[in-house]
PDB file of N, CA and C in Angstrom:
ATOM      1  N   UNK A   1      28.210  11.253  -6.889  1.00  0.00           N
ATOM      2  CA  UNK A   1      29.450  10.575  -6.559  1.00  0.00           C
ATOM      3  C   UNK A   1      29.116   9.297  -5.818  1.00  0.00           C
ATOM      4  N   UNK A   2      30.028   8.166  -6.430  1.00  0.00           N
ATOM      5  CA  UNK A   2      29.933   6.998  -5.345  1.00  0.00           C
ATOM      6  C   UNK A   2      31.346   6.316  -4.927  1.00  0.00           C
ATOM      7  N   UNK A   3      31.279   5.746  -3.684  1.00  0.00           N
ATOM      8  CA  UNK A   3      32.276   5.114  -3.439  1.00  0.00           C
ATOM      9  C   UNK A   3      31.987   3.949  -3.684  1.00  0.00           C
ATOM     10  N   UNK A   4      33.220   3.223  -4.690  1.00  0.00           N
ATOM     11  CA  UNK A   4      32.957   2.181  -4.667  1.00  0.00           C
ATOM     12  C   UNK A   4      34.439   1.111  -4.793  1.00  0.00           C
ATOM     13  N   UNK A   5      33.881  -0.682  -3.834  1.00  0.00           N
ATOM     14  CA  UNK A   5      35.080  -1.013  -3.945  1.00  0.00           C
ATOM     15  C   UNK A   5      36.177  -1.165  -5.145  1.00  0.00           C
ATOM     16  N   UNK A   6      37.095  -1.489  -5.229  1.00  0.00           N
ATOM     17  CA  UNK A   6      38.049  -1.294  -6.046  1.00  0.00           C
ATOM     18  C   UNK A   6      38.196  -2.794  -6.603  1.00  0.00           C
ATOM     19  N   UNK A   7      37.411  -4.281  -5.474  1.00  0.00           N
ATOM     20  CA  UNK A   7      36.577  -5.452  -6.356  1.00  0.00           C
ATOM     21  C   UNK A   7      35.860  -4.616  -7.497  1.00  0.00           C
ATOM     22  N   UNK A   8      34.791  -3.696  -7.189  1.00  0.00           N
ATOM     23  CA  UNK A   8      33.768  -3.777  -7.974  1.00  0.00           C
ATOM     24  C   UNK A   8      33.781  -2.627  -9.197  1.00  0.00           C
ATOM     25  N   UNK A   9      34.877  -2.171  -9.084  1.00  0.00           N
ATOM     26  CA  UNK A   9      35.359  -0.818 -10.149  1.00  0.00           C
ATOM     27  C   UNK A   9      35.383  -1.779 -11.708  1.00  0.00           C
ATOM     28  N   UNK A  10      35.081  -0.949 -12.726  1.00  0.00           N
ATOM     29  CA  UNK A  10      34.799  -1.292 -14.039  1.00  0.00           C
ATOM     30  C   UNK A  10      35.774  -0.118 -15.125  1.00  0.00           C
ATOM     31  N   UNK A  11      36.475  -0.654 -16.015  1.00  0.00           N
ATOM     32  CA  UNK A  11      37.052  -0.613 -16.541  1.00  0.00           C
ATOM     33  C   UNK A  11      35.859   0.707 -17.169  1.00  0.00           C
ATOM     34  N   UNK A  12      36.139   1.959 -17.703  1.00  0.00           N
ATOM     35  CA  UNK A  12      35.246   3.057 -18.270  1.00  0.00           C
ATOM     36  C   UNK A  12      35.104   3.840 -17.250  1.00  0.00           C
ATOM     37  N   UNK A  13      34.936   3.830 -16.037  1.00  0.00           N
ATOM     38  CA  UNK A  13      34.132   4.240 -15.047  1.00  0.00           C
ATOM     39  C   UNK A  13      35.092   5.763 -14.634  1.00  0.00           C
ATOM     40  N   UNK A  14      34.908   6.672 -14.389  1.00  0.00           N
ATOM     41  CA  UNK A  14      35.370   8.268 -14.103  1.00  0.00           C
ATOM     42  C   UNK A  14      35.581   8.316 -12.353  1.00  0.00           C
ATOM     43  N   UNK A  15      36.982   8.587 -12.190  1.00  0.00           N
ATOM     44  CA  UNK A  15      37.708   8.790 -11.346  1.00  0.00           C
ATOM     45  C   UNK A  15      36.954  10.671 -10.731  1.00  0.00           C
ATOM     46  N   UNK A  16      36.168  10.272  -9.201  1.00  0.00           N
ATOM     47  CA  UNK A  16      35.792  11.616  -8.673  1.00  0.00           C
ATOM     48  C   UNK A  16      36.784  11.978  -8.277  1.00  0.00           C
ATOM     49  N   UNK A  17      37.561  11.639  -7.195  1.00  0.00           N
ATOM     50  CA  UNK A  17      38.399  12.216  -6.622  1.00  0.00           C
ATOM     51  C   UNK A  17      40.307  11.426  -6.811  1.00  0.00           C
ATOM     52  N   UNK A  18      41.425  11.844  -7.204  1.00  0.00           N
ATOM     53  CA  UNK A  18      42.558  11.715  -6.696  1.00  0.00           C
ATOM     54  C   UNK A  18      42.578  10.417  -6.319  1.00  0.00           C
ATOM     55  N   UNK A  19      43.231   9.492  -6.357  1.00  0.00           N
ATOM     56  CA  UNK A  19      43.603   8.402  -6.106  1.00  0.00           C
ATOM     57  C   UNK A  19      45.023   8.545  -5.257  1.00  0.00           C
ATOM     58  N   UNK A  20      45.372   8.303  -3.856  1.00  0.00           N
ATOM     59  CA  UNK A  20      46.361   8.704  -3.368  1.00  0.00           C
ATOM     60  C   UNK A  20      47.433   7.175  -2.683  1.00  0.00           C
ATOM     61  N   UNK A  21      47.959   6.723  -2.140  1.00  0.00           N
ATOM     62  CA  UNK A  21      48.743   5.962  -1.842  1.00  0.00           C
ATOM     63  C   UNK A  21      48.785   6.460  -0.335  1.00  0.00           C
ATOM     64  N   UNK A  22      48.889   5.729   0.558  1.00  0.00           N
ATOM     65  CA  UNK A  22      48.819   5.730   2.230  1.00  0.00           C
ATOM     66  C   UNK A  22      50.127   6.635   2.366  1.00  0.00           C
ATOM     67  N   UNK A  23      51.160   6.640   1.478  1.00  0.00           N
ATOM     68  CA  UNK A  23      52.115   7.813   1.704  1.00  0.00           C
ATOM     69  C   UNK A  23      51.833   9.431   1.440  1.00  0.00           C
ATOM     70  N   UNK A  24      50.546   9.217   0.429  1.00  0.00           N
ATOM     71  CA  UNK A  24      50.178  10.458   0.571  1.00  0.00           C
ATOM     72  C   UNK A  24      50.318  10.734  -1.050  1.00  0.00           C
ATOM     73  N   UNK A  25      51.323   9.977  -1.509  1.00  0.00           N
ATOM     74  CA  UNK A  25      51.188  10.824  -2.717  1.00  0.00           C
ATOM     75  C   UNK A  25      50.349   9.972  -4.195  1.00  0.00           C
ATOM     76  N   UNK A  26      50.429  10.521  -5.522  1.00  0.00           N
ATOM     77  CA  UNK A  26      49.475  10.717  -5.891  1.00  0.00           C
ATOM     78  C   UNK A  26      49.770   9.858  -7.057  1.00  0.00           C
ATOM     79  N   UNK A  27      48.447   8.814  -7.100  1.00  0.00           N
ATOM     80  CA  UNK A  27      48.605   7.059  -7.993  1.00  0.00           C
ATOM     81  C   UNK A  27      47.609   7.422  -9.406  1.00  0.00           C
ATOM     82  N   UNK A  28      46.820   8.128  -9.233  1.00  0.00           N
ATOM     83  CA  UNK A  28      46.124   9.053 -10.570  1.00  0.00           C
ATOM     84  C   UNK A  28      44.792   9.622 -10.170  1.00  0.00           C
ATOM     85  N   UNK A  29      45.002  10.569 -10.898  1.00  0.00           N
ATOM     86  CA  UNK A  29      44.446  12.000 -11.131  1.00  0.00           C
ATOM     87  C   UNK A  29      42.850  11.424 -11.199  1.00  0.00           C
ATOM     88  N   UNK A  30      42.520  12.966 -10.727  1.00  0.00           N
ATOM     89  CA  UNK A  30      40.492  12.524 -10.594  1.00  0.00           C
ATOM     90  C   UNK A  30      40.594  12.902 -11.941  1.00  0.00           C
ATOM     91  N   UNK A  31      39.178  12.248 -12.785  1.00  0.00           N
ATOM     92  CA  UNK A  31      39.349  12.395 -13.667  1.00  0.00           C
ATOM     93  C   UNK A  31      39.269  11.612 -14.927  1.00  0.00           C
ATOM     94  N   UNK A  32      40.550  10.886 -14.503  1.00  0.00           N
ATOM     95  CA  UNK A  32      41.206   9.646 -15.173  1.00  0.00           C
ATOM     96  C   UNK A  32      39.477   8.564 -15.656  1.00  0.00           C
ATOM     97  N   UNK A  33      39.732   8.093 -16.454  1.00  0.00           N
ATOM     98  CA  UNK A  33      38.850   6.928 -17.011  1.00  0.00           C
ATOM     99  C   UNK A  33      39.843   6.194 -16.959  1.00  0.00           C
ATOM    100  N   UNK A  34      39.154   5.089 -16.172  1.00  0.00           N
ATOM    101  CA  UNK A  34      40.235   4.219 -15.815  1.00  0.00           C
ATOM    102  C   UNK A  34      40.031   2.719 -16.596  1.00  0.00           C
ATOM    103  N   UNK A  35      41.012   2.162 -16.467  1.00  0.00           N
ATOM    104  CA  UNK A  35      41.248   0.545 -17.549  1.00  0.00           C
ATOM    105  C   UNK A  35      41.804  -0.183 -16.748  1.00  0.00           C
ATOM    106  N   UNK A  36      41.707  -0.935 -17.475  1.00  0.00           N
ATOM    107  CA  UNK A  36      41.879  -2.557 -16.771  1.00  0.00           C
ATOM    108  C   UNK A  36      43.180  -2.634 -16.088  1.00  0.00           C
ATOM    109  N   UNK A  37      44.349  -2.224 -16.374  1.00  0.00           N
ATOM    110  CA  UNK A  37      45.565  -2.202 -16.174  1.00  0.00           C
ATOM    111  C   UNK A  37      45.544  -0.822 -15.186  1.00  0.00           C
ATOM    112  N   UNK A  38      45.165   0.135 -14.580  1.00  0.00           N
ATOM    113  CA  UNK A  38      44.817   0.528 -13.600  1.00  0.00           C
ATOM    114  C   UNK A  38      44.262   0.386 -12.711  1.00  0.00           C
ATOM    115  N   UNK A  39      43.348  -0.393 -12.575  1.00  0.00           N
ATOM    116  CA  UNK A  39      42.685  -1.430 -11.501  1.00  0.00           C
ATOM    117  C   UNK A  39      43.519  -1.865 -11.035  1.00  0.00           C
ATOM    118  N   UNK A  40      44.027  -3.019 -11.959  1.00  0.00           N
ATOM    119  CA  UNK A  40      45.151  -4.185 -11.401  1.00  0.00           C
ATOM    120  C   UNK A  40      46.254  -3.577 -10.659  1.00  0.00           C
ATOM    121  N   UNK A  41      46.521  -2.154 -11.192  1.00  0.00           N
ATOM    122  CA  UNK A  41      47.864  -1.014 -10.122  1.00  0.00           C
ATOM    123  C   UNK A  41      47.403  -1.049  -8.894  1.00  0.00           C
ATOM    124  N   UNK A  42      45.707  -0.027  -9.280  1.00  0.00           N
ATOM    125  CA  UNK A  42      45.406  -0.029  -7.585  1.00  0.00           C
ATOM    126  C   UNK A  42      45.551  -0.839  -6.886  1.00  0.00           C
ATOM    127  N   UNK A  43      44.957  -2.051  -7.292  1.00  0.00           N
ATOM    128  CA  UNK A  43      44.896  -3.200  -6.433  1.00  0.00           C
ATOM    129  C   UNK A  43      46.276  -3.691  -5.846  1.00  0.00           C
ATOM    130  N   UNK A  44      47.163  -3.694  -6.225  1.00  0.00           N
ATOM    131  CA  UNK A  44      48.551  -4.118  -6.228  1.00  0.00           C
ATOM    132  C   UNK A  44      49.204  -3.048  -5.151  1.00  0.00           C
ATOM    133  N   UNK A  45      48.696  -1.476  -5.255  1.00  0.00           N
ATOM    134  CA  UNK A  45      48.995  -0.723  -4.004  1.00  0.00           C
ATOM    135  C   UNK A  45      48.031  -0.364  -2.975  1.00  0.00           C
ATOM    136  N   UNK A  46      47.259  -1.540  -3.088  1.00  0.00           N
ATOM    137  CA  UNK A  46      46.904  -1.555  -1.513  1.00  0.00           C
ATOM    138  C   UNK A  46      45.326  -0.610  -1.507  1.00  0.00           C
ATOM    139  N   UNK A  47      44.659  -0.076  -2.602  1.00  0.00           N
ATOM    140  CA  UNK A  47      43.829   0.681  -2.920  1.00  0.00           C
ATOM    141  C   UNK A  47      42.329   0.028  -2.621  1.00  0.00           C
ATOM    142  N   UNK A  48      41.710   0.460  -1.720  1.00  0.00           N
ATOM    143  CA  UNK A  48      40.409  -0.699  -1.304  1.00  0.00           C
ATOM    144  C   UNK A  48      39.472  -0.041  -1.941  1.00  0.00           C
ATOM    145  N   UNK A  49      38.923   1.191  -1.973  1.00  0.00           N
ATOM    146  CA  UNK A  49      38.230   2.014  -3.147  1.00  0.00           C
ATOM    147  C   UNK A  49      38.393   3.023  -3.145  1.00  0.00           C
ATOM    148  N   UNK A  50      37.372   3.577  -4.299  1.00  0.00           N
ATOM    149  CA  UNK A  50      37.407   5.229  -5.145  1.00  0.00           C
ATOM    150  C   UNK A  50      36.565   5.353  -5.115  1.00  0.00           C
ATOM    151  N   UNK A  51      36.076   6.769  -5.375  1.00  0.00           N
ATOM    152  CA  UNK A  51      35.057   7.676  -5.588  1.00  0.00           C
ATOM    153  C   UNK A  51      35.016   7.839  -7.060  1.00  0.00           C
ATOM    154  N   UNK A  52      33.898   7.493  -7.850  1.00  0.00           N
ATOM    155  CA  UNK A  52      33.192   7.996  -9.048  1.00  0.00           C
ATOM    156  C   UNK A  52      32.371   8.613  -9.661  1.00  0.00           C
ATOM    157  N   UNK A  53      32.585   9.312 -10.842  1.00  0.00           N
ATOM    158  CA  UNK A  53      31.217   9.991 -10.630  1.00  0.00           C
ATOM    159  C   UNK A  53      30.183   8.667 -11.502  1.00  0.00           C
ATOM    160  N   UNK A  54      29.200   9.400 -11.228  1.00  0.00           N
ATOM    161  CA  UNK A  54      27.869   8.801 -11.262  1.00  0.00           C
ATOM    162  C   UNK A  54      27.231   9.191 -12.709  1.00  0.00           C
ATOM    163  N   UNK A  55      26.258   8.278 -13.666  1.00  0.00           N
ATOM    164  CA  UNK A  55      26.185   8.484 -15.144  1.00  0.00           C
ATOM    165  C   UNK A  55      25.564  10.172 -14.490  1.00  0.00           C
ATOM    166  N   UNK A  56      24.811  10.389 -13.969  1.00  0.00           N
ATOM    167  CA  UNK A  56      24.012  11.378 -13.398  1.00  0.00           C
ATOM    168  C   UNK A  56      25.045  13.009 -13.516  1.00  0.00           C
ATOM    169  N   UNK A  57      25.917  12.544 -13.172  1.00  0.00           N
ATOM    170  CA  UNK A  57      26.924  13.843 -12.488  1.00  0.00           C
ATOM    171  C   UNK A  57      27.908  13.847 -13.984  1.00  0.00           C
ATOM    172  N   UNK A  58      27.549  13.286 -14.683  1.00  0.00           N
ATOM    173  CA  UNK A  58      28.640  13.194 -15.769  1.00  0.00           C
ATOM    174  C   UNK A  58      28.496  14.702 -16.778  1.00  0.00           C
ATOM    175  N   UNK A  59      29.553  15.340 -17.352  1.00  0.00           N
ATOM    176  CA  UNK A  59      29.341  16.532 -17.839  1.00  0.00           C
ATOM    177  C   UNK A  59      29.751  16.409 -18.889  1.00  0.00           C
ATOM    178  N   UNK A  60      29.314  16.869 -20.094  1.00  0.00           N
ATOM    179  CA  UNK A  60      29.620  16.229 -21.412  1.00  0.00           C
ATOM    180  C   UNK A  60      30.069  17.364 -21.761  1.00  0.00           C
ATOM    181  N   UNK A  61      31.766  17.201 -22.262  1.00  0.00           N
ATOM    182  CA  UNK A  61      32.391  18.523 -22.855  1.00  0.00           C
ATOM    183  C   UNK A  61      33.284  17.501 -23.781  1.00  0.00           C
ATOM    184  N   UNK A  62      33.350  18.301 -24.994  1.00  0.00           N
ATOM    185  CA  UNK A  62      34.552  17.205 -26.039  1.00  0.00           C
ATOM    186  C   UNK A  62      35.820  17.670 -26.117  1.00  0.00           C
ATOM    187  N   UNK A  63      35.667  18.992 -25.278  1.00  0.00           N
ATOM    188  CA  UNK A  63      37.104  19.897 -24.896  1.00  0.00           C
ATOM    189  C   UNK A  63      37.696  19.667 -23.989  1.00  0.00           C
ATOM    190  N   UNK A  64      39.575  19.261 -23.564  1.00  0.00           N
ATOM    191  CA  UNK A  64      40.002  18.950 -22.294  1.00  0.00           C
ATOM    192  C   UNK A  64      40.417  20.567 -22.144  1.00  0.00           C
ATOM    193  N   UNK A  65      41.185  20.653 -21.009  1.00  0.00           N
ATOM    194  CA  UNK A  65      41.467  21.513 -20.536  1.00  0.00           C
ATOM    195  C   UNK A  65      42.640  21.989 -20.732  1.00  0.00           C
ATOM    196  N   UNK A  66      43.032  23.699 -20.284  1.00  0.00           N
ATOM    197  CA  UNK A  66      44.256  23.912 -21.165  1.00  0.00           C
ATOM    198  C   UNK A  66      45.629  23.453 -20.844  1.00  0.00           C
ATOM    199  N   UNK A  67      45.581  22.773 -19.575  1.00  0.00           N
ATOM    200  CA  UNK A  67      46.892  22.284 -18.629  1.00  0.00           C
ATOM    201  C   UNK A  67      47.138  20.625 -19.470  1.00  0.00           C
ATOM    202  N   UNK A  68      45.904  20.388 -19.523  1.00  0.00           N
ATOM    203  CA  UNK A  68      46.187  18.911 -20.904  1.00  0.00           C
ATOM    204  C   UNK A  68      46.196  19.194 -22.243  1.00  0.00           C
ATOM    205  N   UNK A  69      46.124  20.320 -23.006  1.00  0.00           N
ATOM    206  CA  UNK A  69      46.408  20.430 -23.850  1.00  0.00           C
ATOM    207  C   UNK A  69      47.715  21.415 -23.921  1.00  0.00           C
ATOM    208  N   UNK A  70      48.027  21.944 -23.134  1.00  0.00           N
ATOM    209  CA  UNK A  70      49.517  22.120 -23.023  1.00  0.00           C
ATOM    210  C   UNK A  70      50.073  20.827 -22.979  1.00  0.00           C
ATOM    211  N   UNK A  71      49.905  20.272 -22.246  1.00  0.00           N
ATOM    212  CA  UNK A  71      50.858  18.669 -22.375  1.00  0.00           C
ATOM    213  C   UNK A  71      50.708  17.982 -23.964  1.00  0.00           C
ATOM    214  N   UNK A  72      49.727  17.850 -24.726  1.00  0.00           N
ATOM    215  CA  UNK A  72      49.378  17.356 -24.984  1.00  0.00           C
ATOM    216  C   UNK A  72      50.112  17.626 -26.699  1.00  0.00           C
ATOM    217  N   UNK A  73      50.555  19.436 -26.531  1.00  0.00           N
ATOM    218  CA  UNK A  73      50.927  19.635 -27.034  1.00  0.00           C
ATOM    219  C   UNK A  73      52.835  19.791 -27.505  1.00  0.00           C
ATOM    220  N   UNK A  74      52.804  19.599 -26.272  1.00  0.00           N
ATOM    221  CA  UNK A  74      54.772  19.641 -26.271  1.00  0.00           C
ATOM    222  C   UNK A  74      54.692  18.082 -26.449  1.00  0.00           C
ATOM    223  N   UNK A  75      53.879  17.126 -25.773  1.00  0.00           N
ATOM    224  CA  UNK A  75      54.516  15.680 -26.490  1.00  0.00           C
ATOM    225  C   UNK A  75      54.797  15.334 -28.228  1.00  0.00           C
ATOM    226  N   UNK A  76      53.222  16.297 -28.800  1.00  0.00           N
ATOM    227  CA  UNK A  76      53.371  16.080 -30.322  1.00  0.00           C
ATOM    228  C   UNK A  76      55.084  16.930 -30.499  1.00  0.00           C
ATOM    229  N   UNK A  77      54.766  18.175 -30.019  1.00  0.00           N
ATOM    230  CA  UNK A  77      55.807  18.583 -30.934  1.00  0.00           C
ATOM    231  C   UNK A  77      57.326  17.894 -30.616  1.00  0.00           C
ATOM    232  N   UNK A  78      57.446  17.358 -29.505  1.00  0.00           N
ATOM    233  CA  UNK A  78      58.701  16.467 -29.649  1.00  0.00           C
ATOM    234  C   UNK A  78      58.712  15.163 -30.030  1.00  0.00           C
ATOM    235  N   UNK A  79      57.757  14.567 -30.568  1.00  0.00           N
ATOM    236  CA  UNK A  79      57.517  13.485 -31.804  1.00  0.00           C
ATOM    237  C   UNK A  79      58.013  13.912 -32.907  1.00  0.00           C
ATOM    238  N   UNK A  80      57.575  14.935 -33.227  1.00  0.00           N
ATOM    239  CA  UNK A  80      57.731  15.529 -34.350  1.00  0.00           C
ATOM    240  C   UNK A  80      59.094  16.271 -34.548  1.00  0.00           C
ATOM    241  N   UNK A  81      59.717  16.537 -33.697  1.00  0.00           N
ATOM    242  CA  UNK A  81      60.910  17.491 -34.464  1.00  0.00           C
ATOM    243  C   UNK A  81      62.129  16.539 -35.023  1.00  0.00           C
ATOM    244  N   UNK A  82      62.293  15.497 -34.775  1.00  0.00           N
ATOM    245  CA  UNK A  82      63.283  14.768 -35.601  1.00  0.00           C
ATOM    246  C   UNK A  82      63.084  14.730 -37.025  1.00  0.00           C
ATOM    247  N   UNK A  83      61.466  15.185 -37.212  1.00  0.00           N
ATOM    248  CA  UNK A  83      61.379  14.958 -38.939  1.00  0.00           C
ATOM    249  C   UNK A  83      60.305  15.946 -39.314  1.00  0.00           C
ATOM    250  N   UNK A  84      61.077  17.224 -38.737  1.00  0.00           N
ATOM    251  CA  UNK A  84      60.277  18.379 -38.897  1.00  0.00           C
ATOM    252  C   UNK A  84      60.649  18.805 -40.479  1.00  0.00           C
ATOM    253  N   UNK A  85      61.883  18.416 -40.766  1.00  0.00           N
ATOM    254  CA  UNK A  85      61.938  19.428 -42.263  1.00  0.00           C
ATOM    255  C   UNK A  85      61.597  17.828 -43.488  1.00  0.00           C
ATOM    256  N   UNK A  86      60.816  16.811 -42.731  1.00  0.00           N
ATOM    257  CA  UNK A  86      60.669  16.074 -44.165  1.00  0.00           C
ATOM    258  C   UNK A  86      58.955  16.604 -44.467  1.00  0.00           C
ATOM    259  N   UNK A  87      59.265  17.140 -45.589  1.00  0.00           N
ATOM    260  CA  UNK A  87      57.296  18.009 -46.122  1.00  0.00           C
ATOM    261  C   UNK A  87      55.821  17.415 -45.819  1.00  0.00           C
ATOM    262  N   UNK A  88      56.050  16.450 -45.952  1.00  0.00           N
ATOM    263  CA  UNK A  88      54.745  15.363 -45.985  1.00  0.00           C
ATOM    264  C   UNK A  88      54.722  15.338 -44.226  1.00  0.00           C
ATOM    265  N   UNK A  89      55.235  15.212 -43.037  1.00  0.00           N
ATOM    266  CA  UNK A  89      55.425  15.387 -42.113  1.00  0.00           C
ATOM    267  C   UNK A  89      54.670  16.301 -41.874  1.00  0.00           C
ATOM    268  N   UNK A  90      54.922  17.572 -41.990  1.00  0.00           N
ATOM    269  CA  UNK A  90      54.273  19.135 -41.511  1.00  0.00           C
ATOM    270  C   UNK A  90      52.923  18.660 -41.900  1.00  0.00           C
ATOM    271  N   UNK A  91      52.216  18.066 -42.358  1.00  0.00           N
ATOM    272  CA  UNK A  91      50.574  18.033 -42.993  1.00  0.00           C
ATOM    273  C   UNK A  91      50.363  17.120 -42.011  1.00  0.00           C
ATOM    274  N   UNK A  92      50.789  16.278 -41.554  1.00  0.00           N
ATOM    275  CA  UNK A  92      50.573  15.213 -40.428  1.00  0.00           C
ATOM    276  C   UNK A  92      50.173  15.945 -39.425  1.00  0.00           C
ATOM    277  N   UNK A  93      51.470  16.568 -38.638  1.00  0.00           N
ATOM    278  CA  UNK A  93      51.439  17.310 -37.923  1.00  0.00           C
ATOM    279  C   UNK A  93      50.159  17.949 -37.605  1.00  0.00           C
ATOM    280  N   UNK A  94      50.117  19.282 -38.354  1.00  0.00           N
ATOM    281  CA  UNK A  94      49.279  19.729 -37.911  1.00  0.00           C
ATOM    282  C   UNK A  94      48.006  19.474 -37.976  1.00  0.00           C
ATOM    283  N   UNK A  95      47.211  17.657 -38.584  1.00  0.00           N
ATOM    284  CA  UNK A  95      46.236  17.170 -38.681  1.00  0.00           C
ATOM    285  C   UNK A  95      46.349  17.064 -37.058  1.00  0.00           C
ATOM    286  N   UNK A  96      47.130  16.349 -36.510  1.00  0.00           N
ATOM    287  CA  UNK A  96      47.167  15.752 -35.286  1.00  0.00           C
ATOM    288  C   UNK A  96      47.248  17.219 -34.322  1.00  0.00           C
ATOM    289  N   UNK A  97      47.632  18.190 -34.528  1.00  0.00           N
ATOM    290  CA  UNK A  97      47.517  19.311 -33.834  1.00  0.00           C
ATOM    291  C   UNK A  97      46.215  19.729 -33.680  1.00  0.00           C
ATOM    292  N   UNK A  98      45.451  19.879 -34.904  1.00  0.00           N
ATOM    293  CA  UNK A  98      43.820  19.943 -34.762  1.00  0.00           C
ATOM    294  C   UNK A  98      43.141  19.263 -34.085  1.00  0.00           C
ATOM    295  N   UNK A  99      43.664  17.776 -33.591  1.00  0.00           N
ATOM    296  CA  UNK A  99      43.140  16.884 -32.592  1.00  0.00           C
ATOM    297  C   UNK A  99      42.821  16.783 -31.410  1.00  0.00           C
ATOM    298  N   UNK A 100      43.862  17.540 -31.012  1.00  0.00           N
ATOM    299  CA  UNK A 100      44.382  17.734 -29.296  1.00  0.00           C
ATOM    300  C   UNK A 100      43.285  18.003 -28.518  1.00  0.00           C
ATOM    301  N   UNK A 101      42.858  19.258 -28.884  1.00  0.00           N
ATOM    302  CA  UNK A 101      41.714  19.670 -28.072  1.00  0.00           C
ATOM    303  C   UNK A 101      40.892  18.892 -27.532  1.00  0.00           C
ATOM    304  N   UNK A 102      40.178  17.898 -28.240  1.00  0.00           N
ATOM    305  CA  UNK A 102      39.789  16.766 -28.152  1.00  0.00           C
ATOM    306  C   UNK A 102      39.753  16.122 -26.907  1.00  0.00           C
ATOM    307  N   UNK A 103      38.669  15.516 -25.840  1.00  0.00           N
ATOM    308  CA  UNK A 103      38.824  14.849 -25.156  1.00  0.00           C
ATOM    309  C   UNK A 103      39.086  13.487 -25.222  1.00  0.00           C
ATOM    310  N   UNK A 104      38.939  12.879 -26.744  1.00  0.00           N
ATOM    311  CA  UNK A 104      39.032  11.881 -26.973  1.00  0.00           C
ATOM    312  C   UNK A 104      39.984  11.436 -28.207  1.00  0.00           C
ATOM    313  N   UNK A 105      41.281  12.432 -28.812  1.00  0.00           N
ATOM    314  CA  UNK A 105      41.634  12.679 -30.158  1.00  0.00           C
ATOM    315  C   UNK A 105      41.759  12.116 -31.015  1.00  0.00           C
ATOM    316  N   UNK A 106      42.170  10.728 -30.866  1.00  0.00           N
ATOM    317  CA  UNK A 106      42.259   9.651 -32.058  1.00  0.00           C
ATOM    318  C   UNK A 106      40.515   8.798 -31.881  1.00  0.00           C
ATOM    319  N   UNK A 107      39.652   8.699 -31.423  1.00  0.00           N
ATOM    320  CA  UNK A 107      38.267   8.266 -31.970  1.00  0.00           C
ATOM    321  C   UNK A 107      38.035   9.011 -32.993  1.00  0.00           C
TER     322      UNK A 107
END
């Protein structure tokens, strides 16, 4: 793990710990791979740095977890139910259902 400033944070880089706001509550999740347009948030709330992990500490799984793939899964299916009974639809579907698991699903 490193702390590092939130100048010197890089767009790719893995969120160690919680990102919190001086009120306490919660600006994004450890975890998060963060982008350019999250930087610019932190920075904007006042965020001087984070904790990352390190290439070292990095754990290579292509599976998320089941609390994100519960999510991951009620968003498809409410994409999908407005045009659940057109046929060609359902084959979509469940291509993109096979995806989820995925830590990365559309690469």
């Amino acid at each position: 793990m490193a702390e590092v400033s939130i100048d010197r944070l890089r767009s790719g880089s893995i969120l160690q710990k919680d990102v919190l706001l001086e009120s306490g509550a919660l600006l994004i999740r450890e975890g998060t791979v963060v982008n350019d347009r999250q930087i610019q948030l932190m920075k904007q709330r006042g965020v001087r740095s984070v904790s990352i992990v390190e290439a070292d500490d990095v754990e290579v799984s292509t599976e998320v977890t089941p609390l994100v793939l519960a999510e991951r899964t009620k968003r498809l299916e409410t994409a999908f139910a407005p045009v659940e009974q057109v046929p060609h639809m359902a084959g979509i579907r469940e291509a993109a259902r096979d995806r989820l698991r995925l830590r990365r699903p559309w690469e």
